[in-house]
Protein backbone atom coordinates (compact mmCIF):
# COMPACT_ATOMS: atom_id res chain seq x y z
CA UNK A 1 -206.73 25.27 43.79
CA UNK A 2 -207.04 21.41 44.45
CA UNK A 3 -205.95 20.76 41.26
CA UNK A 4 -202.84 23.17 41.90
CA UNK A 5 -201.96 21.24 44.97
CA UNK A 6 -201.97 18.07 43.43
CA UNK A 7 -199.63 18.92 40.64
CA UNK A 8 -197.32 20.51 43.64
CA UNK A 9 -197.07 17.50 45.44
CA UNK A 10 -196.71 14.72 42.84
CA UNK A 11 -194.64 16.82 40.74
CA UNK A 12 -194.34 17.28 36.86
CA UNK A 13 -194.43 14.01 34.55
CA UNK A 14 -190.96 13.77 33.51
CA UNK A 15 -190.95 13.90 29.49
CA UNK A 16 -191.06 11.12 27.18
CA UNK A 17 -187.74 9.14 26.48
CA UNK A 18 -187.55 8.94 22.46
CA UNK A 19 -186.95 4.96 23.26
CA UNK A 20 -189.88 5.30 25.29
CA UNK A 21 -191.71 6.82 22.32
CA UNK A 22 -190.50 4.32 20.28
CA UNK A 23 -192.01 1.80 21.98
CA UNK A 24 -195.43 3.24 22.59
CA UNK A 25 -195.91 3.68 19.14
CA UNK A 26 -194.40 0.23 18.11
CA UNK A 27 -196.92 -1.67 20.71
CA UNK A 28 -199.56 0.68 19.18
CA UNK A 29 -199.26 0.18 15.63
CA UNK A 30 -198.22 -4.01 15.53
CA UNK A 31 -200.35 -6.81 16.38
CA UNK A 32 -197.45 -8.96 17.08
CA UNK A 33 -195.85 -9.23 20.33
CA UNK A 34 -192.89 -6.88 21.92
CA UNK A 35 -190.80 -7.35 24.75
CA UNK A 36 -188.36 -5.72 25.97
CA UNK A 37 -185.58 -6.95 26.81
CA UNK A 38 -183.24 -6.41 29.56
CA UNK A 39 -179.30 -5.97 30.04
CA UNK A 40 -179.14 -9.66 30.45
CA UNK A 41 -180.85 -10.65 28.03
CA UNK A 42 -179.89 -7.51 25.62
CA UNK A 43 -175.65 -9.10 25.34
CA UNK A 44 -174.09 -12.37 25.62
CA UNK A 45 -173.94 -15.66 24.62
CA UNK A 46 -176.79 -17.98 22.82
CA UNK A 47 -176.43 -19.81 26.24
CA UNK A 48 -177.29 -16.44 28.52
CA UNK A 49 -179.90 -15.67 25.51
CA UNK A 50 -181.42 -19.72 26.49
CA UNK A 51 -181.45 -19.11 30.20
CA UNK A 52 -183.13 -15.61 29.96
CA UNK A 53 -185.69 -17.45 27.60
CA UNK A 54 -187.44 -19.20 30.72
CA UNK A 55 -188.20 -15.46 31.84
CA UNK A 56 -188.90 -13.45 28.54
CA UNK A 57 -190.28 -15.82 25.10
CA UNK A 58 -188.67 -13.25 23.05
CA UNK A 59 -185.48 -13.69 24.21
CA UNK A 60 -185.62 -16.95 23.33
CA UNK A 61 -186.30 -15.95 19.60
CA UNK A 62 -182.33 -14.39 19.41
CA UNK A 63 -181.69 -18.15 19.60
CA UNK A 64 -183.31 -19.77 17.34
CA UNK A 65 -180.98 -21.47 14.37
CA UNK A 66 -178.05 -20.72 15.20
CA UNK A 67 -175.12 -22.71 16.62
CA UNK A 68 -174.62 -23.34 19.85
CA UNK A 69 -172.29 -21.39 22.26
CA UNK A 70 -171.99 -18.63 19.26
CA UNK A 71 -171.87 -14.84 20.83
CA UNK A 72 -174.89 -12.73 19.76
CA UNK A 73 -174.05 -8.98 20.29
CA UNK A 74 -176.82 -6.76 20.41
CA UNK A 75 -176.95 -3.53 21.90
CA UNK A 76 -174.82 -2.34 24.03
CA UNK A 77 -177.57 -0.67 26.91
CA UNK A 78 -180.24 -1.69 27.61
CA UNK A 79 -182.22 -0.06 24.96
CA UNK A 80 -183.39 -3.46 23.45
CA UNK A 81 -186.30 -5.52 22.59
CA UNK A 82 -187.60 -7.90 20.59
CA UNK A 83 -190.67 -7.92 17.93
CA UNK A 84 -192.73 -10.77 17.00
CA UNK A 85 -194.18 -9.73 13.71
CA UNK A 86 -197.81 -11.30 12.55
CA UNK A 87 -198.11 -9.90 9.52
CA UNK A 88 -195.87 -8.40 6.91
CA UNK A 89 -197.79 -4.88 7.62
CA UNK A 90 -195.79 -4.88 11.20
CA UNK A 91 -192.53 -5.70 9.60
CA UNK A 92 -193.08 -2.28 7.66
CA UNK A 93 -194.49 -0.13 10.92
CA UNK A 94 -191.50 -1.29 12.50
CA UNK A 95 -188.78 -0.10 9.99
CA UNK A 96 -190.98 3.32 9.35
CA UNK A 97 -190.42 3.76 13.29
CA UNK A 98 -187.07 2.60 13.40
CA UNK A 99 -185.83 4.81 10.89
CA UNK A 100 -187.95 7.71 12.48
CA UNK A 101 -186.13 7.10 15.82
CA UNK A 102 -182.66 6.16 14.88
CA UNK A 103 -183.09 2.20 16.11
CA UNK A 104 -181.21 -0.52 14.47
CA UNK A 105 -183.97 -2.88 13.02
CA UNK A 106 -181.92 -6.40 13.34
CA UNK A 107 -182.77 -9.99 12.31
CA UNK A 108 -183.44 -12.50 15.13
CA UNK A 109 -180.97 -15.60 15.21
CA UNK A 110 -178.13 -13.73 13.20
CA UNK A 111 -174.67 -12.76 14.68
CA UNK A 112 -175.50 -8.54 13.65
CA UNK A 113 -174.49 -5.71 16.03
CA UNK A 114 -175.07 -2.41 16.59
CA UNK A 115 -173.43 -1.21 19.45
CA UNK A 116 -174.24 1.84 21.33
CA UNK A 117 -177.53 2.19 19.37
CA UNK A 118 -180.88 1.11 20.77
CA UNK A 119 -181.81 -2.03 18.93
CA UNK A 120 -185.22 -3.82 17.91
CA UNK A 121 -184.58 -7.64 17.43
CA UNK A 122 -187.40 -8.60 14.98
CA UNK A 123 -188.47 -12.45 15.33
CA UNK A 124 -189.90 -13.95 12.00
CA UNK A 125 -191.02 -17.51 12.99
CA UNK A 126 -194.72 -16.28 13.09
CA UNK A 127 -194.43 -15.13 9.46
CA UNK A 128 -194.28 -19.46 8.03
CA UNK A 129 -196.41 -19.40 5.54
CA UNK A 130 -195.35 -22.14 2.69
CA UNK A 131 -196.59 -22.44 -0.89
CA UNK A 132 -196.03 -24.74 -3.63
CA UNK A 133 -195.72 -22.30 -6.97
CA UNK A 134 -196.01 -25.67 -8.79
CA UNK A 135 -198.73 -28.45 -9.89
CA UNK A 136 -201.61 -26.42 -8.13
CA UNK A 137 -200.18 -27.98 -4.59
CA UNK A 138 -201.79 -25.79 -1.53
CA UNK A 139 -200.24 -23.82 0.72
CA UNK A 140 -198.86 -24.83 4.01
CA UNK A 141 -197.88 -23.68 7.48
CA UNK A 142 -195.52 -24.36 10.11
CA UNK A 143 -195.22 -28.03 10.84
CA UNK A 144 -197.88 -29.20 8.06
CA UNK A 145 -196.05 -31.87 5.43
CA UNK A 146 -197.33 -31.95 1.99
CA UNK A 147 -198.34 -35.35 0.58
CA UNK A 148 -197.98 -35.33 -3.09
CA UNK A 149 -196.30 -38.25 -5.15
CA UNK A 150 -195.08 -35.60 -7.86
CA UNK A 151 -192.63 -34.19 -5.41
CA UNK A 152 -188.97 -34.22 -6.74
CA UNK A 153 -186.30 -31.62 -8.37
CA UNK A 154 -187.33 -29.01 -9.56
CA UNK A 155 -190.48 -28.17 -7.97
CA UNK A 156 -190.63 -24.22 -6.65
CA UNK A 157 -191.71 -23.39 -3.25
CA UNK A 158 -192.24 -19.54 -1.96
CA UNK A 159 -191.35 -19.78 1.87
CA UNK A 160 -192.21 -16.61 4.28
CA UNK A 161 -188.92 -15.66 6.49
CA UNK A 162 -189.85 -17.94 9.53
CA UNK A 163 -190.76 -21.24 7.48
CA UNK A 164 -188.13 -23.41 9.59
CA UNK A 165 -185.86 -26.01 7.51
CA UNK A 166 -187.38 -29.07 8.97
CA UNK A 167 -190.84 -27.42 7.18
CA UNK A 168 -188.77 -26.91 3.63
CA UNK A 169 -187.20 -30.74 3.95
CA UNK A 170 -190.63 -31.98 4.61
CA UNK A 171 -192.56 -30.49 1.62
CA UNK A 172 -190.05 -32.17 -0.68
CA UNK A 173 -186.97 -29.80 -0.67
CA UNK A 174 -184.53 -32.40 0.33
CA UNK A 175 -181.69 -30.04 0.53
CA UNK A 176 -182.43 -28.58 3.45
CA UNK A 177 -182.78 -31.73 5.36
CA UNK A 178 -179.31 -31.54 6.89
CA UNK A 179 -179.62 -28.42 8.79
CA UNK A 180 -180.63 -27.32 12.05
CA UNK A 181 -184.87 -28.32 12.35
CA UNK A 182 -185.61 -24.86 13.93
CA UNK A 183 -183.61 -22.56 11.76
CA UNK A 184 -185.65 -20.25 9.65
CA UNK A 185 -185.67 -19.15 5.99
CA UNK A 186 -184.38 -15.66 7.21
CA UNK A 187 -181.85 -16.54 9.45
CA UNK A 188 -180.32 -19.41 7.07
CA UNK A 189 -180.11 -16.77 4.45
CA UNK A 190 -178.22 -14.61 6.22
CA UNK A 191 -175.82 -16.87 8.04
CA UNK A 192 -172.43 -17.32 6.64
CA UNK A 193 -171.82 -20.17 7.21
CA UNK A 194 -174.46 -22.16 5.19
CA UNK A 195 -172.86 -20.26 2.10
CA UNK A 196 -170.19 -21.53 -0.14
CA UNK A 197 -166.78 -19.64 0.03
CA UNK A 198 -165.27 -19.99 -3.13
CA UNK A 199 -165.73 -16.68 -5.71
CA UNK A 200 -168.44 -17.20 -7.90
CA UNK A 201 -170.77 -19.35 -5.69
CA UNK A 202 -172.36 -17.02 -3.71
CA UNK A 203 -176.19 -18.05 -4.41
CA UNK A 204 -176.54 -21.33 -2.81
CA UNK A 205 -178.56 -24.54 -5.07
CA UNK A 206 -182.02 -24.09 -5.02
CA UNK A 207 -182.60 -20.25 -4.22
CA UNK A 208 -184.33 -18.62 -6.90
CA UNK A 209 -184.88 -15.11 -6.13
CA UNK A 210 -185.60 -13.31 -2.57
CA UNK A 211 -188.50 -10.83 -1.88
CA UNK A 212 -187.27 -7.70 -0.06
CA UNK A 213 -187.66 -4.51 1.98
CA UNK A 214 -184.55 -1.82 1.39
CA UNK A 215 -183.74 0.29 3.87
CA UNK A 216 -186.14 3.12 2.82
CA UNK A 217 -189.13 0.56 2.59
CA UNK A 218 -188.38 -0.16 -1.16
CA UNK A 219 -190.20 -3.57 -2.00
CA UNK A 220 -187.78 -5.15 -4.48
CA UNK A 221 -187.40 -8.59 -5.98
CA UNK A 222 -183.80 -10.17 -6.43
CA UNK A 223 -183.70 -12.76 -9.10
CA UNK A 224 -181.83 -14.04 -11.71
CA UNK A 225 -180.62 -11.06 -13.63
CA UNK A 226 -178.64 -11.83 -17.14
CA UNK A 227 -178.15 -11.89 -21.17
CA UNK A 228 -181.15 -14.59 -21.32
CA UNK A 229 -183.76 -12.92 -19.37
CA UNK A 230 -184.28 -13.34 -15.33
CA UNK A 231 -186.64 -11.01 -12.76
CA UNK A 232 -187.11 -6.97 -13.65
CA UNK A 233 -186.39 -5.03 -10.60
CA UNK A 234 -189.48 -3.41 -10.18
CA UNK A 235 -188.70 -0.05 -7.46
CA UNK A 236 -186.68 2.95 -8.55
CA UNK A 237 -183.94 1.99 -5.41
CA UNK A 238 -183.38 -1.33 -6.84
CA UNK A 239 -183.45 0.31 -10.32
CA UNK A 240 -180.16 2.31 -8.67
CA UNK A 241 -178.32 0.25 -6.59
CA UNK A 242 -178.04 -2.90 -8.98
CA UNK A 243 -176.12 -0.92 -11.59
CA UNK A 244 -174.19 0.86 -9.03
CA UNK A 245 -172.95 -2.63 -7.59
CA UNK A 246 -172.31 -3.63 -11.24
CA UNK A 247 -170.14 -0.93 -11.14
CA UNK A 248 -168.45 -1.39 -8.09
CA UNK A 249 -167.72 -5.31 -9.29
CA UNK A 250 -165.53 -3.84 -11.79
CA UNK A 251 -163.15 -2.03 -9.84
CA UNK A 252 -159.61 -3.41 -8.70
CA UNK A 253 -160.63 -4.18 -4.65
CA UNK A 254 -163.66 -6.49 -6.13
CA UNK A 255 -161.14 -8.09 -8.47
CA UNK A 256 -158.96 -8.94 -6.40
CA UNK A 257 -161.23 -10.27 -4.00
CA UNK A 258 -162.47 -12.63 -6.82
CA UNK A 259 -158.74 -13.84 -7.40
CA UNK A 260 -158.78 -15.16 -3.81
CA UNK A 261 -158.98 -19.00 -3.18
CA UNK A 262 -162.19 -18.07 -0.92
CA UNK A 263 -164.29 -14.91 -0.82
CA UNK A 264 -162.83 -12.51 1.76
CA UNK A 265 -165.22 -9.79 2.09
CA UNK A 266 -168.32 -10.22 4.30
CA UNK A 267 -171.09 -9.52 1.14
CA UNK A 268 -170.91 -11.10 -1.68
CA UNK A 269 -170.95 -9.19 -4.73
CA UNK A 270 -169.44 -12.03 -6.88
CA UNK A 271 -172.71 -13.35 -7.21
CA UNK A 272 -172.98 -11.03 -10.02
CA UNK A 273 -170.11 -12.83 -11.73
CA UNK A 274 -170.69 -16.46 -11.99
CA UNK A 275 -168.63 -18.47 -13.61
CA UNK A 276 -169.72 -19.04 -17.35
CA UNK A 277 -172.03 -20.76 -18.30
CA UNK A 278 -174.05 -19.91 -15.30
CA UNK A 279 -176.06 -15.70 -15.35
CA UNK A 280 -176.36 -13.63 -12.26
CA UNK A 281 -178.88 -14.14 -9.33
CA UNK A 282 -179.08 -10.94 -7.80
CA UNK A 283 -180.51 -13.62 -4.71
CA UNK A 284 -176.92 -14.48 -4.53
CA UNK A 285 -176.02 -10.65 -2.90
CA UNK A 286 -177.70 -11.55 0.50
CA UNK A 287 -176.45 -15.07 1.14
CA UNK A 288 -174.42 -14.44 4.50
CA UNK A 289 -175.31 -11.26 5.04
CA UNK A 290 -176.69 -11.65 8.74
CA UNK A 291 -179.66 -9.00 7.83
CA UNK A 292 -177.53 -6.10 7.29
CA UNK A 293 -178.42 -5.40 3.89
CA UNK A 294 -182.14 -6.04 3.65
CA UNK A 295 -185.20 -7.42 5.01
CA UNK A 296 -186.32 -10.49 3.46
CA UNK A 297 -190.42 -10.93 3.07
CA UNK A 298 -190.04 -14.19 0.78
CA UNK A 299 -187.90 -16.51 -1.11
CA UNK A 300 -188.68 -18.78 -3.97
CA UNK A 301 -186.70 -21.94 -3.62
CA UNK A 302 -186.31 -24.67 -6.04
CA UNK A 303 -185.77 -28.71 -4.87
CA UNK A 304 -182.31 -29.66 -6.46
CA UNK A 305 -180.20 -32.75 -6.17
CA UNK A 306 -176.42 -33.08 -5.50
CA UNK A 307 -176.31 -33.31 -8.75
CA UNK A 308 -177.96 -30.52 -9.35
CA UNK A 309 -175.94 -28.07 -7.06
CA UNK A 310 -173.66 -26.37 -9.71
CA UNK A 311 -170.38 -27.49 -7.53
CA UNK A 312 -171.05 -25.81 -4.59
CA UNK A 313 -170.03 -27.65 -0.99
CA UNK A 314 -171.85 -28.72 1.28
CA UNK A 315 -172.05 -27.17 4.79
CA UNK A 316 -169.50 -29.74 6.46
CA UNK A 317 -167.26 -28.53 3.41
CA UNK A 318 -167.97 -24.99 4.03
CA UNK A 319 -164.52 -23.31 5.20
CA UNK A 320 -164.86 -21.53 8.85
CA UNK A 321 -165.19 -17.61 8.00
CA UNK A 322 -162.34 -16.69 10.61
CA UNK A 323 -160.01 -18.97 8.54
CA UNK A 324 -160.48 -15.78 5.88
CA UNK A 325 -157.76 -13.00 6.07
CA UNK A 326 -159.91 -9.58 6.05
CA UNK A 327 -158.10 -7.72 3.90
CA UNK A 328 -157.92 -3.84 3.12
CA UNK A 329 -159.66 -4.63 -0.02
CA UNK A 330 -162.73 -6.71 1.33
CA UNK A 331 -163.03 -4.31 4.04
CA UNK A 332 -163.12 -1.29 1.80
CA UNK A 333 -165.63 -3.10 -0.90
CA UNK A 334 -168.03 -4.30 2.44
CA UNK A 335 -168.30 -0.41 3.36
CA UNK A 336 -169.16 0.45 -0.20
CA UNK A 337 -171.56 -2.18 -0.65
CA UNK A 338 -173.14 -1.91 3.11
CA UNK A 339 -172.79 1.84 1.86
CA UNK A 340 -175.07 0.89 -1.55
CA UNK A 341 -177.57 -0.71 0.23
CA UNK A 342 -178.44 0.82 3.36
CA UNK A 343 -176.95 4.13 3.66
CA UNK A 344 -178.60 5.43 6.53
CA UNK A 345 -177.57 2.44 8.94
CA UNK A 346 -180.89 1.02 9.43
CA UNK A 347 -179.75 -2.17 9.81
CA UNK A 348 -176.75 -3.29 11.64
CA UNK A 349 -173.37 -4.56 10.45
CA UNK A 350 -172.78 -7.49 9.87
CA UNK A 351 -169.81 -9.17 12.00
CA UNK A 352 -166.46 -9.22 10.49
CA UNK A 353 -165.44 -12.58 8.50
């Protein structure tokens, strides 16, 4: 009877949101830290993202690397937060759960959006591990600067996603040295505008090949891919998507996106046509894709010299995106490709040009 009473006056538990759900289960199965974030914090500008930073540290990591000033949509309630991974085993919890409850998994520090969908911001900067592939040199984290006299071109480095580009300039890859210090692997990746525009020169000097998890938790590697030889894709989803975006380069809206002074669309499938003599880096398809295509675990990168950079401009040469008509064709091959990669919508688009 007490028991009866009890339930009477406190009344029945309401039911389980499934973002509430979501959560649970996400705080349950990652080590890494999760906060939630609020409506303030959830929309708006780098700036409101700062200012909400003194209140929430997560907030702060929808900042990191990017320019200043530069809008950050995320989504549009509420229904936000933001995941600090510490391993690569909560990077895959997170996209099992996100694609069990319909969340947008998104890339901390990119310009992505998913309106009206719940999203999960997911922070890489505790994932820096950094390690020389080359000369038996150790491996390094955040902030530790190699000291080796052998250092110069051509020495490979495999950086996690949150190894920052003041890390990458310090262990000898001088290339980097002119970004943004805080600016991770992942983010610089997928930002636009640290890629060259002109057709052809999608994969930027240096990047070898890119680690990744597809939308359905595929691990795949992209890598050179050509007549002489490059990196077998090793999952049966990479297996079918790189042929079907062969074929898709071959139709009339990717040709005439390659005739264009600058690439128009917003992912770049000319990096499977190079121009001769250079072969295809498959690397090349993510380069300013602001993590709607995959999720990167690694890259190899390579120390070059200007004169080792195949032609490609540097970022003050890079021209602005929004200087780019986006045309009927570049809009039609972006849905296709987004399509190809991801098409369940587990990650969210990528802004327009």
């Amino acid at each position: 009877m007490e028991t009866t009473r009890r339930a009477f006056l406190l009344g029945r538990r309401p039911p389980e949101t499934p973002w509430a759900a979501f959560l649970r289960r996400l705080r349950r199965g990652c080590e890494g830290e999760l906060q939630v974030l609020d409506g303030d914090s959830a929309t708006g500008s780098r700036a409101a993202q700062a200012t909400a930073a003194a209140h929430a540290s997560a907030a702060a990591a929808l900042t990191t690397g990017g320019a200043a000033g530069t809008a950050v949509p995320m989504a549009a309630s509420s229904t936000a937060a933001c995941l600090r991974p510490l391993s690569l085993v909560d990077v895959r919890v997170a996209r099992e759960l996100c694609a069990e409850y319909g969340v947008a998994m998104a890339l901390a520090g990119t310009r992505a959006a998913a309106p009206g969908c719940p999203c999960l911001w997911v922070d890489p900067r505790s994932l820096n591990t950094l390690r020389c592939l080359d000369d038996g040199l150790p491996s390094s984290t955040l902030g530790v600067q190699y000291a080796h006299a052998g250092q110069g071109p051509g020495l490979r480095f495999r950086a996690a996603p949150g190894v920052t580009m003041a890390t990458l300039a310090q262990a000898g890859l001088t290339q980097f040295a002119g970004l943004p210090a805080g600016l991770t692997v992942a983010a610089w990746l997928a930002g636009r505008e640290h890629v060259a525009v002109s057709p052809g020169l999608a994969c930027p000097p240096g990047l070898v090949s890119v680690d990744v998890m597809l939308a359905d938790g595929a691990l795949e590697t992209l890598g050179p891919f050509g007549a002489s030889g490059g990196v077998p894709l090793r999952s049966g989803t990479g297996q079918a998507l790189i042929p079907a975006l062969y074929t898709l380069s071959t139709r009339a809206g990717a040709a005439w996106c390659r005739a264009q002074a600058a690439w128009p669309a917003r992912y770049r499938l000319d990096a499977l046509t190079p121009p001769a003599p250079a072969e295809a880096n498959l690397a090349g398809l993510l380069a300013g894709h602001e993590g709607a295509l995959a999720w990167v675990d690694s890259v190899v990168l390579q120390a070059v010299t200007p004169s080792d950079s195949g032609g490609q401009a540097g970022v003050a040469d890079m021209v602005s995106a929004e200087s780019v008509p986006y045309a009927a064709q570049a809009r039609a091959l972006d849905a296709n490709i987004k399509d190809a990669f991801d098409p369940a919508g587990l990650y969210p688009e990528a802004p327009l040009p």
